[in-house]
C-alpha atoms as a PDB file:
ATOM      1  CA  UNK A   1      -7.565 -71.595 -54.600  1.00  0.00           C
ATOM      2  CA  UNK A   2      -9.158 -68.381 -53.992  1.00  0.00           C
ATOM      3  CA  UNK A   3     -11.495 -68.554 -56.881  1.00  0.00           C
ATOM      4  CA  UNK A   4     -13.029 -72.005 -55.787  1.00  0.00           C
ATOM      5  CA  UNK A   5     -13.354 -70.941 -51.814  1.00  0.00           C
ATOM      6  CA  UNK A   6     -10.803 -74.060 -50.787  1.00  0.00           C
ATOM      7  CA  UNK A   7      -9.033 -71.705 -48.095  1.00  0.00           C
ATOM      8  CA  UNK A   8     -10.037 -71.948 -44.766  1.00  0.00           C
ATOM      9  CA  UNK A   9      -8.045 -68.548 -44.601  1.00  0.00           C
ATOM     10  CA  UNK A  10      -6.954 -66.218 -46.867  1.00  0.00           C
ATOM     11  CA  UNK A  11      -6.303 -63.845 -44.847  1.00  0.00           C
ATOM     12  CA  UNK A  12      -3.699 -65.277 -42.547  1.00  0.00           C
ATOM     13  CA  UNK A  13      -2.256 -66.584 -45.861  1.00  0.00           C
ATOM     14  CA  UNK A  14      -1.758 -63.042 -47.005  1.00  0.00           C
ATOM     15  CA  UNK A  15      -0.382 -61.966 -43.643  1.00  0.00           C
ATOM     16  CA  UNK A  16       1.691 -64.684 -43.540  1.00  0.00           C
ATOM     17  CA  UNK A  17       2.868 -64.214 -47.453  1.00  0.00           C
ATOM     18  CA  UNK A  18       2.467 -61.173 -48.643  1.00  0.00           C
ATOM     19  CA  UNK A  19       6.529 -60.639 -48.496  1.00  0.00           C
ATOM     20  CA  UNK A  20       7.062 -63.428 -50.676  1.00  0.00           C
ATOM     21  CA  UNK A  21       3.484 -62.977 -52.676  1.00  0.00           C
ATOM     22  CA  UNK A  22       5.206 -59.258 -53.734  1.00  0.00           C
ATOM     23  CA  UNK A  23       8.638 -59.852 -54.048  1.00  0.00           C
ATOM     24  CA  UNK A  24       8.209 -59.437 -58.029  1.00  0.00           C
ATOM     25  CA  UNK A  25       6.675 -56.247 -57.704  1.00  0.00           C
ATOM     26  CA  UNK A  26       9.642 -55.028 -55.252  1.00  0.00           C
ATOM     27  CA  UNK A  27      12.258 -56.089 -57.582  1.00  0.00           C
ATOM     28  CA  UNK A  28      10.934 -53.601 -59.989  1.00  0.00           C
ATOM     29  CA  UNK A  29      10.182 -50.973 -58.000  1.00  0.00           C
ATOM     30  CA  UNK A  30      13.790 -51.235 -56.982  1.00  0.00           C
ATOM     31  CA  UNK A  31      15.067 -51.275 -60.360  1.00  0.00           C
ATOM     32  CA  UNK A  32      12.494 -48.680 -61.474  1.00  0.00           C
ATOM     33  CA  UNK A  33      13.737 -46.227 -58.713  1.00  0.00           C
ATOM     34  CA  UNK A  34      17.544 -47.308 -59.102  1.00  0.00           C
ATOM     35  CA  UNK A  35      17.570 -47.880 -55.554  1.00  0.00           C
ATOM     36  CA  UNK A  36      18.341 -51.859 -54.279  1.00  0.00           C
ATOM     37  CA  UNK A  37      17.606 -50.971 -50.810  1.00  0.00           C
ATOM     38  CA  UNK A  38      14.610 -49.908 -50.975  1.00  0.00           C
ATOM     39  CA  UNK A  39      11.864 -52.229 -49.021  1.00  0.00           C
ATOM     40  CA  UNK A  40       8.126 -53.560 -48.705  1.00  0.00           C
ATOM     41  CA  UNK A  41       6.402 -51.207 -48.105  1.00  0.00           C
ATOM     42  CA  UNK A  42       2.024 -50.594 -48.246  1.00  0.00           C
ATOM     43  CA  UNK A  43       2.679 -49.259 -52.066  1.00  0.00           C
ATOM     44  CA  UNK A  44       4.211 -52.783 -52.771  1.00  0.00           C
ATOM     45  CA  UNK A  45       1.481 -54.737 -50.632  1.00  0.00           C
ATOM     46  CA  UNK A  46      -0.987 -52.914 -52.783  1.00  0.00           C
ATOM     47  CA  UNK A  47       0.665 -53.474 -55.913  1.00  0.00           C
ATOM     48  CA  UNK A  48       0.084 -56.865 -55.401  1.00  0.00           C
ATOM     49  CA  UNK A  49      -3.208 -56.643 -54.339  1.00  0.00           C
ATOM     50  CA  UNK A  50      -4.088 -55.165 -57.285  1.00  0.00           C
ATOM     51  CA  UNK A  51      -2.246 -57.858 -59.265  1.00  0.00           C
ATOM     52  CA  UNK A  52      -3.671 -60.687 -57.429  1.00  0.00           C
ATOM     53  CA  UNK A  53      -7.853 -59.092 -57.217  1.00  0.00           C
ATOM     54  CA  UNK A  54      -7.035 -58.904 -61.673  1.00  0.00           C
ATOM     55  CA  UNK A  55      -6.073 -62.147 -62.254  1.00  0.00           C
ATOM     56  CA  UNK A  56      -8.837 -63.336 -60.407  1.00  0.00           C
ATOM     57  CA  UNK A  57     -11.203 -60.948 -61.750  1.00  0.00           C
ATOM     58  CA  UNK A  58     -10.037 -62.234 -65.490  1.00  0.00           C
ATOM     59  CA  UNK A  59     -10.571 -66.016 -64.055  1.00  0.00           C
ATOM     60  CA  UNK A  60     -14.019 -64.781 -63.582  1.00  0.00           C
ATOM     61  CA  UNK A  61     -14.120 -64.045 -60.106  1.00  0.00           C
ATOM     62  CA  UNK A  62     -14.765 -61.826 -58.177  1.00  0.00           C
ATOM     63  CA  UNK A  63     -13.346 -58.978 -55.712  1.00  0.00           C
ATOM     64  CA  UNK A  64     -10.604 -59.735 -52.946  1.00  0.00           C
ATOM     65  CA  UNK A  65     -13.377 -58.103 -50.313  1.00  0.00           C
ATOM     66  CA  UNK A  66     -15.357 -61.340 -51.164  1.00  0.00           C
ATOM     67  CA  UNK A  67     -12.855 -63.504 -49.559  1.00  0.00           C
ATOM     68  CA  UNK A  68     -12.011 -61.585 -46.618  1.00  0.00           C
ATOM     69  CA  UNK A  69      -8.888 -60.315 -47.825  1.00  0.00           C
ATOM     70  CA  UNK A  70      -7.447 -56.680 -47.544  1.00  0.00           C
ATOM     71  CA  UNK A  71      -9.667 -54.396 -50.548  1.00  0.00           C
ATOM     72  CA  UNK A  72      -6.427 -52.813 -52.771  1.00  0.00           C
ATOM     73  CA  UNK A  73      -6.942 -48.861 -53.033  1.00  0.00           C
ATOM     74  CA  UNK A  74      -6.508 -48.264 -57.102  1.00  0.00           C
ATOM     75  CA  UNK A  75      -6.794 -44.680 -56.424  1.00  0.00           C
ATOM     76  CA  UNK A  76      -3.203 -45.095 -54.597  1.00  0.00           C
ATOM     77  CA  UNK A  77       0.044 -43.838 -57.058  1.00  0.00           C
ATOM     78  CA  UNK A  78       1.594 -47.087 -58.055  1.00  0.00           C
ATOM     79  CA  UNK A  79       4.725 -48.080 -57.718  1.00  0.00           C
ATOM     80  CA  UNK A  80       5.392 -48.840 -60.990  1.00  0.00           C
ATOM     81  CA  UNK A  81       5.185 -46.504 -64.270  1.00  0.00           C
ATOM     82  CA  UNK A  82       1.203 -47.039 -65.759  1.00  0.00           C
ATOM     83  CA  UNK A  83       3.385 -48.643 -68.830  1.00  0.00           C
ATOM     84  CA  UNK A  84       4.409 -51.325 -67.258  1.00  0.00           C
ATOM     85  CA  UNK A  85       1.234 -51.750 -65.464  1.00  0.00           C
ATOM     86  CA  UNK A  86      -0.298 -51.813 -69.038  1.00  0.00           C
ATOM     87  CA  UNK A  87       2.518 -54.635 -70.469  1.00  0.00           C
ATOM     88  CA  UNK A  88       1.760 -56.665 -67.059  1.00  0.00           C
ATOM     89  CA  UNK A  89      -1.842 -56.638 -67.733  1.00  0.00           C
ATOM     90  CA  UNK A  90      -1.637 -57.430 -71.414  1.00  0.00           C
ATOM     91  CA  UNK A  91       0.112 -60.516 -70.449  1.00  0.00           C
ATOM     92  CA  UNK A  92      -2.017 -61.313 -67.998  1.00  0.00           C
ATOM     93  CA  UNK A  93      -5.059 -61.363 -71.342  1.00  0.00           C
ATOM     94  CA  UNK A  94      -2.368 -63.746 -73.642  1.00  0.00           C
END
């Protein structure tokens, strides 16, 4: 949707979904920190910024900026180790 410009506004969709549009990416930061209570946070809204400006970048798109949606900061410390980041992305290539 994103890549073909058919949304009149991403940006109250990501306000209005970014809990459920992360939820993956909490799950294992929880399990990652061995800690089931921990929350959304910015790390995890960035996380999956990050994870949603790459899969669009690899459709041949281009940045989230473009669409008026929150810019991720990739200079930020993840929340999850750079392996996993690595698996994730290798997936993301199959």
């Amino acid at each position: 949707m994103l890549r073909t410009y058919s949304m009149s506004s991403p940006e109250q969709l990501w306000m209005d979904h970014k809990e459920n549009l992360s939820e993956d990416i909490l799950l294992q930061a929880r399990i990652q920190q061995k800690n089931m209570d921990l929350d959304y946070c910015d790390a995890i809204f960035n996380r999956a910024l990050i994870d949603i400006e790459d899969k669009i970048i690899l459709m041949g798109g281009s940045d989230l900026k473009s669409f008026g949606l929150p810019q991720p900061n990739r200079n930020r410390d993840s929340v999850l180790p750079s392996e996993e980041r690595t698996e994730r992305n290798y997936a993301l290539i199959k």
